[in-house]
PDB file of N, CA and C in Angstrom:
ATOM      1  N   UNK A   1       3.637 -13.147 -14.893  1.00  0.00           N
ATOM      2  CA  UNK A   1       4.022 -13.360 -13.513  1.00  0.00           C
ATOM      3  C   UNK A   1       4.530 -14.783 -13.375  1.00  0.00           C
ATOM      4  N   UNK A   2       5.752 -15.059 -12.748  1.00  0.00           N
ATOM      5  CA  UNK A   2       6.560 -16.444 -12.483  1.00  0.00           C
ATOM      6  C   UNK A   2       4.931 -17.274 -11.697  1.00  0.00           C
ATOM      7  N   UNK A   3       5.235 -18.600 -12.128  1.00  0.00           N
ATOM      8  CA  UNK A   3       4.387 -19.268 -11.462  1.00  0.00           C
ATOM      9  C   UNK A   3       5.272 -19.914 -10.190  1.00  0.00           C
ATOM     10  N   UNK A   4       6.554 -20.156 -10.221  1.00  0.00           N
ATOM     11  CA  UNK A   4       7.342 -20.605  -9.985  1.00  0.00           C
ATOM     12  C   UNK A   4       8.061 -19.949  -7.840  1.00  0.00           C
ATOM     13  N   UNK A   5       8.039 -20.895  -6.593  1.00  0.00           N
ATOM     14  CA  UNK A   5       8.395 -20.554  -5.561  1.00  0.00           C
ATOM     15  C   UNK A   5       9.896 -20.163  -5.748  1.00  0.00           C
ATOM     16  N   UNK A   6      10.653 -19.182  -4.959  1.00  0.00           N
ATOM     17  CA  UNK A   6      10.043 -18.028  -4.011  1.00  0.00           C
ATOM     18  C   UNK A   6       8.873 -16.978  -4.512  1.00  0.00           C
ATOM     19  N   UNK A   7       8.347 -16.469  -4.681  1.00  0.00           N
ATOM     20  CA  UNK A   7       7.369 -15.332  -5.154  1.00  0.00           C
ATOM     21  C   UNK A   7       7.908 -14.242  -4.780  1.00  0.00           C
ATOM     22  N   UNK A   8       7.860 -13.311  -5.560  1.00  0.00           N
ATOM     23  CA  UNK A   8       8.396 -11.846  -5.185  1.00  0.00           C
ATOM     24  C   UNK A   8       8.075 -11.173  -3.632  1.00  0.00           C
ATOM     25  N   UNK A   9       7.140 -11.559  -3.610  1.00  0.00           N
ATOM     26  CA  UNK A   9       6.164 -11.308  -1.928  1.00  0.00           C
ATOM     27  C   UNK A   9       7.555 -12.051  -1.154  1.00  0.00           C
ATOM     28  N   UNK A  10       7.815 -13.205  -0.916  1.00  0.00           N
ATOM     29  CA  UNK A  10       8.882 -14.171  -0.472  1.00  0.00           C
ATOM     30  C   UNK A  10       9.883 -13.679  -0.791  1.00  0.00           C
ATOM     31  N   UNK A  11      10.536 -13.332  -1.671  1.00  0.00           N
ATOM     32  CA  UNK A  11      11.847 -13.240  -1.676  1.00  0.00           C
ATOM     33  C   UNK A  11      11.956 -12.250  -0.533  1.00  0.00           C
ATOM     34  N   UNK A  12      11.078 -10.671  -0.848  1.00  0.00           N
ATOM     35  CA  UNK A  12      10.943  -9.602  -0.420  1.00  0.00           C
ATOM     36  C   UNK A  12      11.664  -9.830   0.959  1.00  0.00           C
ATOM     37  N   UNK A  13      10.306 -10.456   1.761  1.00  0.00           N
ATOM     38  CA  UNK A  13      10.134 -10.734   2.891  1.00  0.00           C
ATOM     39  C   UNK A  13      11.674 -11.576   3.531  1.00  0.00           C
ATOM     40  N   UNK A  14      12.182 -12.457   2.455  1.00  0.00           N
ATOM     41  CA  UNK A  14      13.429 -13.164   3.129  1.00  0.00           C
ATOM     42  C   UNK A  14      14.569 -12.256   3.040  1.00  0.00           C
ATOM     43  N   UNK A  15      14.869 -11.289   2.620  1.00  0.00           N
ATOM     44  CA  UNK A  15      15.474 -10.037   2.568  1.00  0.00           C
ATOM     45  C   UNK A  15      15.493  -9.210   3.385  1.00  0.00           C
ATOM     46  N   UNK A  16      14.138  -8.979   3.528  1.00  0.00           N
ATOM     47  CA  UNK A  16      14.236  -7.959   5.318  1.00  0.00           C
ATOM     48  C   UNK A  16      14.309  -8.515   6.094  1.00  0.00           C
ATOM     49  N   UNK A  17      14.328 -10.096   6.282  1.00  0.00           N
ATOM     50  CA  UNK A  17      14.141 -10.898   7.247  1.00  0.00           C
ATOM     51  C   UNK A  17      15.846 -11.196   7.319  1.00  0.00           C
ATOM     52  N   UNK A  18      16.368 -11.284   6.651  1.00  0.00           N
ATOM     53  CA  UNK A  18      18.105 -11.412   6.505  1.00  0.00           C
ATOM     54  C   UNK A  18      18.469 -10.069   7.375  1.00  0.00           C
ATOM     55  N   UNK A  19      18.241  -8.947   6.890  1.00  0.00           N
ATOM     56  CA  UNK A  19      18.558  -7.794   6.652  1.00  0.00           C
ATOM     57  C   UNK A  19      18.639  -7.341   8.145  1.00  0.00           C
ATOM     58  N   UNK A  20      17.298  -7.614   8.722  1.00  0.00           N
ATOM     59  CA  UNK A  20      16.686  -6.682  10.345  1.00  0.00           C
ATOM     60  C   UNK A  20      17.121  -8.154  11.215  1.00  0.00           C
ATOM     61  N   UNK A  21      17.470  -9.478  10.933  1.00  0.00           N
ATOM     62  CA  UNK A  21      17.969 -10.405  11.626  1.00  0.00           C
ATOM     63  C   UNK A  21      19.666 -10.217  12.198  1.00  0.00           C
ATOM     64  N   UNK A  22      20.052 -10.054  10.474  1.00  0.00           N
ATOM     65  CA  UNK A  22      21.581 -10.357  10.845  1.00  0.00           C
ATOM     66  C   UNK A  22      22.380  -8.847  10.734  1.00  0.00           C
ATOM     67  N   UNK A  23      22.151  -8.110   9.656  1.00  0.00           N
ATOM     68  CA  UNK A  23      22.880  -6.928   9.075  1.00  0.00           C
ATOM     69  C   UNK A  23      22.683  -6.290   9.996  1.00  0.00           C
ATOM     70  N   UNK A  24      21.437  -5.783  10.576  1.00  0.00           N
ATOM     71  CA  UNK A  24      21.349  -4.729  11.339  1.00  0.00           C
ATOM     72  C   UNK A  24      21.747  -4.994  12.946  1.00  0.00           C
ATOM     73  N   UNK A  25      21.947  -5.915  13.484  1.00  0.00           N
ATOM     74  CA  UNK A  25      22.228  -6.203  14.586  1.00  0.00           C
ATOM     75  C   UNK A  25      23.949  -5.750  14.800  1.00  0.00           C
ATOM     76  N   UNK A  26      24.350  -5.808  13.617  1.00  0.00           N
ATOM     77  CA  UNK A  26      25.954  -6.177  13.651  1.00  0.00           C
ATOM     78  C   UNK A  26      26.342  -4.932  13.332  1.00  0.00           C
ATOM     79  N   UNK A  27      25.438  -3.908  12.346  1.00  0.00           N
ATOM     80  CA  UNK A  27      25.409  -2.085  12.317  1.00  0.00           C
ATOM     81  C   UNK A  27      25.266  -1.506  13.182  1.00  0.00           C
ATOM     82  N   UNK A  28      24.078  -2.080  13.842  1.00  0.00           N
ATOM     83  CA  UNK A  28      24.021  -1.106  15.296  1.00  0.00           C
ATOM     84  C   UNK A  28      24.994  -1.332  16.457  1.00  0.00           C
ATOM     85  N   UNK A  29      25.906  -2.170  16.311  1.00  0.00           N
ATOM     86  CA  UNK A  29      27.026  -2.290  16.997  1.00  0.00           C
ATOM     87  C   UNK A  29      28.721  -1.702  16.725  1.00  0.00           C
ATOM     88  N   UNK A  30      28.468  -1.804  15.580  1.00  0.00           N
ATOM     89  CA  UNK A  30      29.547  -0.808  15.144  1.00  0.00           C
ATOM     90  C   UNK A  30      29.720   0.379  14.391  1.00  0.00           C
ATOM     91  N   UNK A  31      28.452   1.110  13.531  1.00  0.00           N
ATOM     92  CA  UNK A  31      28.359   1.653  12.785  1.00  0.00           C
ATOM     93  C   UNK A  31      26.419   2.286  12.819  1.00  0.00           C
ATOM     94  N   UNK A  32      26.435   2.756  14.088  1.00  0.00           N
ATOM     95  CA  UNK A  32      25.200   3.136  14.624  1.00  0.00           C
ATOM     96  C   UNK A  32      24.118   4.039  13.406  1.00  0.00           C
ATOM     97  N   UNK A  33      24.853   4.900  13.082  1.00  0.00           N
ATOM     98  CA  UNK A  33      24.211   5.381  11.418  1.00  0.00           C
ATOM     99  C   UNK A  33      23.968   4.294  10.477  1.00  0.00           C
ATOM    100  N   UNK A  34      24.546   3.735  10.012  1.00  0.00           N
ATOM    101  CA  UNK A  34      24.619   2.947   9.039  1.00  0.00           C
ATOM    102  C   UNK A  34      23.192   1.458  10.067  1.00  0.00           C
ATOM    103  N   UNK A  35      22.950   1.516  11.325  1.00  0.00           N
ATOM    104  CA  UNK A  35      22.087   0.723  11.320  1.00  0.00           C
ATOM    105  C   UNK A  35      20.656   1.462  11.282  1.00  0.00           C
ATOM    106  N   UNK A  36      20.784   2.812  11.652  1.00  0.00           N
ATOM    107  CA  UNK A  36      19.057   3.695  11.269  1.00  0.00           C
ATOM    108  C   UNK A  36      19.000   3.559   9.958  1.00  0.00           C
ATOM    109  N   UNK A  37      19.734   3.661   9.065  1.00  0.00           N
ATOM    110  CA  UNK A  37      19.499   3.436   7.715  1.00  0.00           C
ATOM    111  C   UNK A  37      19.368   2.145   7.295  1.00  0.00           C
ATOM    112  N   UNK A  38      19.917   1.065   8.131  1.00  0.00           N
ATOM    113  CA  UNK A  38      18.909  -0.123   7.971  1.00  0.00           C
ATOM    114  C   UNK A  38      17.752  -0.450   8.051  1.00  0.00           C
ATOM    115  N   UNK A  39      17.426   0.300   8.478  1.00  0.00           N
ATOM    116  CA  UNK A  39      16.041  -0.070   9.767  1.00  0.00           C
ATOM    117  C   UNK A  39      15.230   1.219   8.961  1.00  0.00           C
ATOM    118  N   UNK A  40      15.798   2.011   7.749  1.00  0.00           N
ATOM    119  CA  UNK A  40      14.926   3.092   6.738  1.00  0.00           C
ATOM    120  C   UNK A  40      15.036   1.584   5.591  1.00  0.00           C
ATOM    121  N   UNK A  41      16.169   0.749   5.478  1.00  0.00           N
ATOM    122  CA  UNK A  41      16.010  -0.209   3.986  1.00  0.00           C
ATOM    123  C   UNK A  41      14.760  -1.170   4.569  1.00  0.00           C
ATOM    124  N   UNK A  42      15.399  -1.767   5.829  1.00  0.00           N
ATOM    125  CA  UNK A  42      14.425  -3.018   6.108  1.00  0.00           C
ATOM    126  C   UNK A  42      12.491  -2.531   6.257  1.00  0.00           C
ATOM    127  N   UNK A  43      12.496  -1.607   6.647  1.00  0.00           N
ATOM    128  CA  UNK A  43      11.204  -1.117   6.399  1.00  0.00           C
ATOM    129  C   UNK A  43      10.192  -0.847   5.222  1.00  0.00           C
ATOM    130  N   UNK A  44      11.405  -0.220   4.351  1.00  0.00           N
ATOM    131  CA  UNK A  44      10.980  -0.414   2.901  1.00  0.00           C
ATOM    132  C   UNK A  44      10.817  -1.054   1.920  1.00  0.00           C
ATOM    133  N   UNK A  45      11.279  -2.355   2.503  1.00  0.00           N
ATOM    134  CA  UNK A  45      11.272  -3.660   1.959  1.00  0.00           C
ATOM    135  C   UNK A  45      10.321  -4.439   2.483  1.00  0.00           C
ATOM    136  N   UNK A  46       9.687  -4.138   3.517  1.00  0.00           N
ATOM    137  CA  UNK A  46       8.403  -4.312   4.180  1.00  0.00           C
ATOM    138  C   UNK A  46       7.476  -4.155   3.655  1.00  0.00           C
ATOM    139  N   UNK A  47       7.568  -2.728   3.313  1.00  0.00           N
ATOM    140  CA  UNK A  47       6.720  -2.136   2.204  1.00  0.00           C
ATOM    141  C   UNK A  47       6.169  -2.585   1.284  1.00  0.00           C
ATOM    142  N   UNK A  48       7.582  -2.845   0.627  1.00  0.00           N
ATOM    143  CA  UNK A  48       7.303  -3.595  -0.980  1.00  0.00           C
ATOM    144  C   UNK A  48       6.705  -4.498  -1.167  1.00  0.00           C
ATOM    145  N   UNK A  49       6.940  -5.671   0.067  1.00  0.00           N
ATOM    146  CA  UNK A  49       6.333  -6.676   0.012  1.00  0.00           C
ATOM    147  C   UNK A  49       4.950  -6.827   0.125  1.00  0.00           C
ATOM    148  N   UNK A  50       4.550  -5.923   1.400  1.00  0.00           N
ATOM    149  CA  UNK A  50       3.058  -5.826   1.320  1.00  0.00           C
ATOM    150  C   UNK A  50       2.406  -5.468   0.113  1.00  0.00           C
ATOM    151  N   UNK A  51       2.971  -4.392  -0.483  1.00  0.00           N
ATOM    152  CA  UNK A  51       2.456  -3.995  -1.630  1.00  0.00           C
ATOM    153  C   UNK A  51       2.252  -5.167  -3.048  1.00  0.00           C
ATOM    154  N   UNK A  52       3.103  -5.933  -2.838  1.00  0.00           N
ATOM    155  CA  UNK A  52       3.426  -7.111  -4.188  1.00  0.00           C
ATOM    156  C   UNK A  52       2.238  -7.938  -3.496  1.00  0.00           C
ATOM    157  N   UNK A  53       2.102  -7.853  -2.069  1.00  0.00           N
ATOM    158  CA  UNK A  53       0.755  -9.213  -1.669  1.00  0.00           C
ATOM    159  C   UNK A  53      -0.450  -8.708  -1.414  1.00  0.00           C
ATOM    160  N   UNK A  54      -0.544  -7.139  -1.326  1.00  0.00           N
ATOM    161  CA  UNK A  54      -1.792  -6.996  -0.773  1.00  0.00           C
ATOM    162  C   UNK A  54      -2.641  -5.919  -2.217  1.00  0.00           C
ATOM    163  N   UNK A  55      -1.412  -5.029  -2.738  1.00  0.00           N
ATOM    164  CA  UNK A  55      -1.490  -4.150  -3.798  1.00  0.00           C
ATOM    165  C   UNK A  55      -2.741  -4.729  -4.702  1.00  0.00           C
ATOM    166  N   UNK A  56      -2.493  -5.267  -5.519  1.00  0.00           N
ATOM    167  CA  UNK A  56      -3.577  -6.127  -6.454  1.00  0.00           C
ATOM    168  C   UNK A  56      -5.078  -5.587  -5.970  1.00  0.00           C
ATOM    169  N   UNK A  57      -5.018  -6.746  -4.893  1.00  0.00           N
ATOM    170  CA  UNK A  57      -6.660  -7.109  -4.505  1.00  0.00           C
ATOM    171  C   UNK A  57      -7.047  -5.520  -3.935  1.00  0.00           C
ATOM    172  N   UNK A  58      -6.168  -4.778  -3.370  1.00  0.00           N
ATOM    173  CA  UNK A  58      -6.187  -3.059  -2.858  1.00  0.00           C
ATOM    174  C   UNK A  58      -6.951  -2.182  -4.396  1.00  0.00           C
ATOM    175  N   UNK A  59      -6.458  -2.736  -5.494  1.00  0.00           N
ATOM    176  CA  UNK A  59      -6.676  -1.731  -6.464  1.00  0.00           C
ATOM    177  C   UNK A  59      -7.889  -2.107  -7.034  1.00  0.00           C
ATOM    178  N   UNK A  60      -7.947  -3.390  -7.129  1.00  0.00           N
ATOM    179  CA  UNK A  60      -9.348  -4.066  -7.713  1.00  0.00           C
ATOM    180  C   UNK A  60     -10.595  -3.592  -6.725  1.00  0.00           C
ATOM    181  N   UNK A  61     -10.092  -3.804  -5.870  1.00  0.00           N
ATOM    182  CA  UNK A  61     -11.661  -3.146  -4.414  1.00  0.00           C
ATOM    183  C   UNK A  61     -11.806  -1.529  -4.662  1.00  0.00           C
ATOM    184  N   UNK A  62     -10.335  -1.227  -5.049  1.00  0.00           N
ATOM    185  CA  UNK A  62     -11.004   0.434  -4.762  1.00  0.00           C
ATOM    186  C   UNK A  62     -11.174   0.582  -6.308  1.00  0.00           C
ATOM    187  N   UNK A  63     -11.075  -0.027  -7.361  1.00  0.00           N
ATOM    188  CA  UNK A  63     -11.803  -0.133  -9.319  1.00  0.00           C
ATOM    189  C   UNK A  63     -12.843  -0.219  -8.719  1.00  0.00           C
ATOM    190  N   UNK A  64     -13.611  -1.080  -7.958  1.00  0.00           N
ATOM    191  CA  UNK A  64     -14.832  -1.913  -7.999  1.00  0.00           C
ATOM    192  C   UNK A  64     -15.854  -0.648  -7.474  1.00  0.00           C
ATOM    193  N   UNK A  65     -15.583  -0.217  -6.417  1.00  0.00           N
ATOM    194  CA  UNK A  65     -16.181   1.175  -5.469  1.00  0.00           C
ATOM    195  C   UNK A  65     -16.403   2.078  -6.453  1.00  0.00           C
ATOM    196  N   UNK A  66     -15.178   2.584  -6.974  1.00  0.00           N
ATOM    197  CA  UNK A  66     -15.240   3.775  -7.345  1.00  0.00           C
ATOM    198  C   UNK A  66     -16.478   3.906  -8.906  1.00  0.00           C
ATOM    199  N   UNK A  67     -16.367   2.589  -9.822  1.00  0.00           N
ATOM    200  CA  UNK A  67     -16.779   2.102 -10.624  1.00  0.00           C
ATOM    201  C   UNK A  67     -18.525   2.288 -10.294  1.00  0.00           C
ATOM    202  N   UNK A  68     -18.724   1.552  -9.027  1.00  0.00           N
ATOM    203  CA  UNK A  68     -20.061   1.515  -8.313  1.00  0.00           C
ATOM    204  C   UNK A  68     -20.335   3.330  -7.937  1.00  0.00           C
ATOM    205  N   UNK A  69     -19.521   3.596  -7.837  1.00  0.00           N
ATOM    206  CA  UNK A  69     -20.054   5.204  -6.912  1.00  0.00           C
ATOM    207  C   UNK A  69     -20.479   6.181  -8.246  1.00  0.00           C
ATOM    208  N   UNK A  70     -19.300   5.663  -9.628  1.00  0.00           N
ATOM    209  CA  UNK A  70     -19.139   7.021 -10.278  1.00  0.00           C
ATOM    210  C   UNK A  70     -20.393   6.514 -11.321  1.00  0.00           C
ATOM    211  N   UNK A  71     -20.813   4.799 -11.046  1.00  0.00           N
ATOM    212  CA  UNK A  71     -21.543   4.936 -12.165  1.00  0.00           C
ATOM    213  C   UNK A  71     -21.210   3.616 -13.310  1.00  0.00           C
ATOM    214  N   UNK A  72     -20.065   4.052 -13.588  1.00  0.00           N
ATOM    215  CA  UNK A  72     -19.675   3.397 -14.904  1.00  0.00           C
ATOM    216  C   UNK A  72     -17.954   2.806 -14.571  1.00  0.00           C
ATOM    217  N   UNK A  73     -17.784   1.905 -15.311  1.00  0.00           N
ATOM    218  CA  UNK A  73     -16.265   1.214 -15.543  1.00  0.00           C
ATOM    219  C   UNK A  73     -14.984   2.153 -16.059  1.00  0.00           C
ATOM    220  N   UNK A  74     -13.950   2.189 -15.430  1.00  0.00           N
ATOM    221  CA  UNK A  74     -12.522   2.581 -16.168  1.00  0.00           C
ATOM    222  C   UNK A  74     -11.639   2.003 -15.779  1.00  0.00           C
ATOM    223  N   UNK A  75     -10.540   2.920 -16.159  1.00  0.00           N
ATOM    224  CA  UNK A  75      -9.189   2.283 -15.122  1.00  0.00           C
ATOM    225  C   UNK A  75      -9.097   3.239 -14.092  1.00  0.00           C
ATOM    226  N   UNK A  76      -8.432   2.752 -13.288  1.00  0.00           N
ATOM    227  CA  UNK A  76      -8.262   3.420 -11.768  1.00  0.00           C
ATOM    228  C   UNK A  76      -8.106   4.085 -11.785  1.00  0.00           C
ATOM    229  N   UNK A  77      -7.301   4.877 -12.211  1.00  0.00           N
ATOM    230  CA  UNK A  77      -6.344   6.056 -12.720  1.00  0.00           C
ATOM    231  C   UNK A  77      -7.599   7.047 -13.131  1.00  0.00           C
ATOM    232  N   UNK A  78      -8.051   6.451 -14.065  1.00  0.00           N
ATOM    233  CA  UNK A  78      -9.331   7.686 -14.723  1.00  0.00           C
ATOM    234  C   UNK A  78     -10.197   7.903 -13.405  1.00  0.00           C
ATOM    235  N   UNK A  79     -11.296   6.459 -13.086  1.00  0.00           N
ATOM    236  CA  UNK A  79     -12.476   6.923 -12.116  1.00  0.00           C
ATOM    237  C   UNK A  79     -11.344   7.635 -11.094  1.00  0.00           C
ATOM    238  N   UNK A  80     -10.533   7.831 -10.605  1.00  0.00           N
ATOM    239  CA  UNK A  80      -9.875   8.602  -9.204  1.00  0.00           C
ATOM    240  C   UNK A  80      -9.714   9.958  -9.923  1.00  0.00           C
ATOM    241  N   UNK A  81      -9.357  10.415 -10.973  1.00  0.00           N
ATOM    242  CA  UNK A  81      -9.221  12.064 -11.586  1.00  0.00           C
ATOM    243  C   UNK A  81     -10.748  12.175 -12.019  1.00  0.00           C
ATOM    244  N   UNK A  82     -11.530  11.424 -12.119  1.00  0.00           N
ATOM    245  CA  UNK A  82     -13.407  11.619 -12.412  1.00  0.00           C
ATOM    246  C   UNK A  82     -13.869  12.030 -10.611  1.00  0.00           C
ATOM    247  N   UNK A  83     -13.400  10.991  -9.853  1.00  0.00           N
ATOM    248  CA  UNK A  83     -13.730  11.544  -8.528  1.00  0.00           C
ATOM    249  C   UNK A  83     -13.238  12.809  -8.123  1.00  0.00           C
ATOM    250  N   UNK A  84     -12.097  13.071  -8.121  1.00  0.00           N
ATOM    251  CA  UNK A  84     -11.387  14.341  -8.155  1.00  0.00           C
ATOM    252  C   UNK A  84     -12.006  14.943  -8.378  1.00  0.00           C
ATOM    253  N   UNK A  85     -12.350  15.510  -9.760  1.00  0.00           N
ATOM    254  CA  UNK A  85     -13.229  16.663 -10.686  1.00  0.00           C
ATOM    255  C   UNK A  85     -14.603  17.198  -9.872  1.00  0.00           C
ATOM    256  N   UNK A  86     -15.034  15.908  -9.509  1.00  0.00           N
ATOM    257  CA  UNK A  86     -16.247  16.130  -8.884  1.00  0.00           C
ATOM    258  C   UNK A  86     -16.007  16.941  -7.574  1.00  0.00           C
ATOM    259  N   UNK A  87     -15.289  16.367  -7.029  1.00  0.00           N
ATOM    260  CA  UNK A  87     -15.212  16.814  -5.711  1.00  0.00           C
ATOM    261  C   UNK A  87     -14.497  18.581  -5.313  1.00  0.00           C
ATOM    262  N   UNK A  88     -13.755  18.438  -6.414  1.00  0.00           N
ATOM    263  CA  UNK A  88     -13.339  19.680  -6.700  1.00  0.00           C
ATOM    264  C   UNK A  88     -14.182  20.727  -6.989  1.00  0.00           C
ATOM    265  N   UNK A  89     -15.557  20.013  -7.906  1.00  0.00           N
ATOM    266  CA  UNK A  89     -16.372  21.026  -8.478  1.00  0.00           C
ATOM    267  C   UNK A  89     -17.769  21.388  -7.170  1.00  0.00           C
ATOM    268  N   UNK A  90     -17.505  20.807  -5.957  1.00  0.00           N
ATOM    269  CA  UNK A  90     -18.367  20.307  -5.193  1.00  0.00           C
ATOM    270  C   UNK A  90     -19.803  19.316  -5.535  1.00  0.00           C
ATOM    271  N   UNK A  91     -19.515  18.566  -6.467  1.00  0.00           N
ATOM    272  CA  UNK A  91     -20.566  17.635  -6.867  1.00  0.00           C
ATOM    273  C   UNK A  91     -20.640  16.625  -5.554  1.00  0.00           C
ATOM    274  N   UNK A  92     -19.768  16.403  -4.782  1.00  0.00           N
ATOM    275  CA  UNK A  92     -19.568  15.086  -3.672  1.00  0.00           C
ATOM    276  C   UNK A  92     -18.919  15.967  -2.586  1.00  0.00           C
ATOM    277  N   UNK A  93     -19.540  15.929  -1.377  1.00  0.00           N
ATOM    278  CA  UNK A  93     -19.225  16.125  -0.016  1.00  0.00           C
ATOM    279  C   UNK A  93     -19.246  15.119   1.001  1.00  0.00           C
ATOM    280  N   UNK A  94     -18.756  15.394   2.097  1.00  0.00           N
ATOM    281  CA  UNK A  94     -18.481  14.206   3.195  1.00  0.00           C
ATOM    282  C   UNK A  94     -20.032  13.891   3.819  1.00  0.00           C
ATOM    283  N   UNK A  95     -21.256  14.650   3.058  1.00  0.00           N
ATOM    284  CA  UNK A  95     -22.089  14.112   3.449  1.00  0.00           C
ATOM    285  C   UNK A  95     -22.350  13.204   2.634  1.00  0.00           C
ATOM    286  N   UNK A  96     -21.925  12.173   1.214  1.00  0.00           N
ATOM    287  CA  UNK A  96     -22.137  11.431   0.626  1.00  0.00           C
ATOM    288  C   UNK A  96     -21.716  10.085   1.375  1.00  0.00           C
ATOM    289  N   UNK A  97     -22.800   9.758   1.932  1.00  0.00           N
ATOM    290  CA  UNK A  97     -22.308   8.214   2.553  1.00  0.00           C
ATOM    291  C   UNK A  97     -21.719   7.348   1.703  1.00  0.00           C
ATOM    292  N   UNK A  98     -21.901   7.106   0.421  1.00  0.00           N
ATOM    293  CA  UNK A  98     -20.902   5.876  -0.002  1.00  0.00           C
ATOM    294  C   UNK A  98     -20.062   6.251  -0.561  1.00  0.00           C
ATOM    295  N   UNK A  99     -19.536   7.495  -0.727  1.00  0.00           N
ATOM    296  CA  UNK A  99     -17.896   8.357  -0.850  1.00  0.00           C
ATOM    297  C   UNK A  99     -17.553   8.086   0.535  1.00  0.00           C
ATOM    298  N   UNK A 100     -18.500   8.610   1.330  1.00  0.00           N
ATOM    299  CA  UNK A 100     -17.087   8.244   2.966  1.00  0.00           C
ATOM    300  C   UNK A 100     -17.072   6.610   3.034  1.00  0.00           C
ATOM    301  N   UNK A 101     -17.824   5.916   2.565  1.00  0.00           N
ATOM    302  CA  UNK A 101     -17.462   4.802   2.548  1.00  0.00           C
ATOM    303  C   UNK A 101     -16.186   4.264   1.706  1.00  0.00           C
ATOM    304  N   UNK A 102     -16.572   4.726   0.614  1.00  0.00           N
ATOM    305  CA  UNK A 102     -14.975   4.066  -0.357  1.00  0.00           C
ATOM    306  C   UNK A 102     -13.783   4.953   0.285  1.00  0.00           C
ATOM    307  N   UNK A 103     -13.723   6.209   0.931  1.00  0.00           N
ATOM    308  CA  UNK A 103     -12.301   6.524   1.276  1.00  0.00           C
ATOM    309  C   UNK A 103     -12.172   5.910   2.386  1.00  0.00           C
ATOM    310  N   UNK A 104     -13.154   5.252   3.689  1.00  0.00           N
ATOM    311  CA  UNK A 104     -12.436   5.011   4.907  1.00  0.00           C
ATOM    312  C   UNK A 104     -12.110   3.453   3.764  1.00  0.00           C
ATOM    313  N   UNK A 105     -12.141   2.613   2.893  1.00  0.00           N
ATOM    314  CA  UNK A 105     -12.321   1.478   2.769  1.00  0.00           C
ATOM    315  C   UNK A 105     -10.836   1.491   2.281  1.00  0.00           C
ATOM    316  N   UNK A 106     -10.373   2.784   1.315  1.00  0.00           N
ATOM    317  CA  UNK A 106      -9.278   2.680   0.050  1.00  0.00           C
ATOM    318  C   UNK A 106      -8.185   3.463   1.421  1.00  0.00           C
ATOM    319  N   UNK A 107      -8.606   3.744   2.338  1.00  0.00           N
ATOM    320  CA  UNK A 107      -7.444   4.217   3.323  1.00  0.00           C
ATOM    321  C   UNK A 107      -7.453   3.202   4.260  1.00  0.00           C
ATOM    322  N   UNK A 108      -7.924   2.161   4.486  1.00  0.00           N
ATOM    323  CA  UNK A 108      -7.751   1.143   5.020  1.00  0.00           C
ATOM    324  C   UNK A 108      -6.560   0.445   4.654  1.00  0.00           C
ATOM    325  N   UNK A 109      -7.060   0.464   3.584  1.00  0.00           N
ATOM    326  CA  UNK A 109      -6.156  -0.321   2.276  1.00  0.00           C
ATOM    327  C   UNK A 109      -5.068  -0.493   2.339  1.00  0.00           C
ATOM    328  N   UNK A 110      -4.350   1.227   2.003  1.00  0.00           N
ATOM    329  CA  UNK A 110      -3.120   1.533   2.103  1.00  0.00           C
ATOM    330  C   UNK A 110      -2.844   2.050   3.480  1.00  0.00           C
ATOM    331  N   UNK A 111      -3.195   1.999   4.348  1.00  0.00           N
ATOM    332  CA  UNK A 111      -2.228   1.585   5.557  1.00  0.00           C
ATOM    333  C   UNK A 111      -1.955   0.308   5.890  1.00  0.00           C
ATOM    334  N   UNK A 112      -2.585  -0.598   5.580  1.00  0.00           N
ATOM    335  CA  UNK A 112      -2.762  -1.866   5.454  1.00  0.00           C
ATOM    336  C   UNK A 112      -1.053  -2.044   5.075  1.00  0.00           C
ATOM    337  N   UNK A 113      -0.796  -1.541   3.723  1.00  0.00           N
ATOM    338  CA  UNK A 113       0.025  -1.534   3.012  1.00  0.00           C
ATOM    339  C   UNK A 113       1.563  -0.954   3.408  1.00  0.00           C
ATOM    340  N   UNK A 114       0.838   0.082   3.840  1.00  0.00           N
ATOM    341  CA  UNK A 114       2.059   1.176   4.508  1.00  0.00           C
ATOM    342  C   UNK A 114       2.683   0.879   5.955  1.00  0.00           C
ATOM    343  N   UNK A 115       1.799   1.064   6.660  1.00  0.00           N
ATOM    344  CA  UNK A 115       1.790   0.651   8.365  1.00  0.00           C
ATOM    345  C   UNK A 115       0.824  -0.232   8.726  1.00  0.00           C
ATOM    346  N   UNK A 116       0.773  -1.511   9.202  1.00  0.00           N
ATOM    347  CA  UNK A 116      -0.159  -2.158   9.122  1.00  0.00           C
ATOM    348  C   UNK A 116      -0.630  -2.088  11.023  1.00  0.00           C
ATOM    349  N   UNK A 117       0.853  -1.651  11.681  1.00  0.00           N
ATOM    350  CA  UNK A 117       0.538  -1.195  12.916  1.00  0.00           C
ATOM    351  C   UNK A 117      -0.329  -0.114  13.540  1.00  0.00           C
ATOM    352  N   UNK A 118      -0.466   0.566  12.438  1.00  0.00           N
ATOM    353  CA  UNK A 118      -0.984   1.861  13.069  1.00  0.00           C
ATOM    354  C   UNK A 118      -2.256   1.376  13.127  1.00  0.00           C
ATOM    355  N   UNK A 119      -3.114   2.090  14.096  1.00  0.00           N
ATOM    356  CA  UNK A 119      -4.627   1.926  14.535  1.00  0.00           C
ATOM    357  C   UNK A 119      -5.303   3.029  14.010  1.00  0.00           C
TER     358      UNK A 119
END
């Protein structure tokens, strides 16, 4: 990872910030399609960014939970298809308080990520 300013998070952000400042103001004035599809780029570049600043510490909290819930250490990828299995096999129901805990925590997360507006 560059140690080096702008940071990918930054660039991101000065991009949609170009983008939903200047581009789209000047689309939605002449080329009304072409500015909803700005406003589908500038969003997704929103996205990205959150994801490059918030992603990380999102995956490490929900390693750390899932790690704590299932028991034992993996990669994310594994403990989430180990949770799966279980839940599939009915080993874990929504009466497991610290399963509803790690999903309201890991859906926090990613709305965090996704929509940070939504309530």
């Amino acid at each position: 990872m560059a140690q080096d300013r702008p940071t990918a998070s930054e660039l991101l952000a000065a991009i949609a910030d170009f983008l939903r400042e200047e581009a789209m103001p000047a689309l939605d004035k002449t080329e009304p399609r072409l500015g909803f599809q700005m406003r589908v780029a500038v969003n997704s570049l929103a996205i990205l960014e959150r994801e490059a600043r918030l992603g990380p510490a999102a995956d490490a909290g929900e390693q750390a939970r899932l790690a704590k819930l299932l028991g034992h250490e993996g990669t994310l990828e594994n403990l989430n298809r180990e949770l799966a299995r279980q839940l599939r096999a009915g080993a874990r129901d929504e009466g497991d308080a610290a399963l509803m805990a790690h999903l309201d925590a890991t859906i926090a997360d990613k709305i965090a990520i996704a929509n940070p507006k939504w309530k």
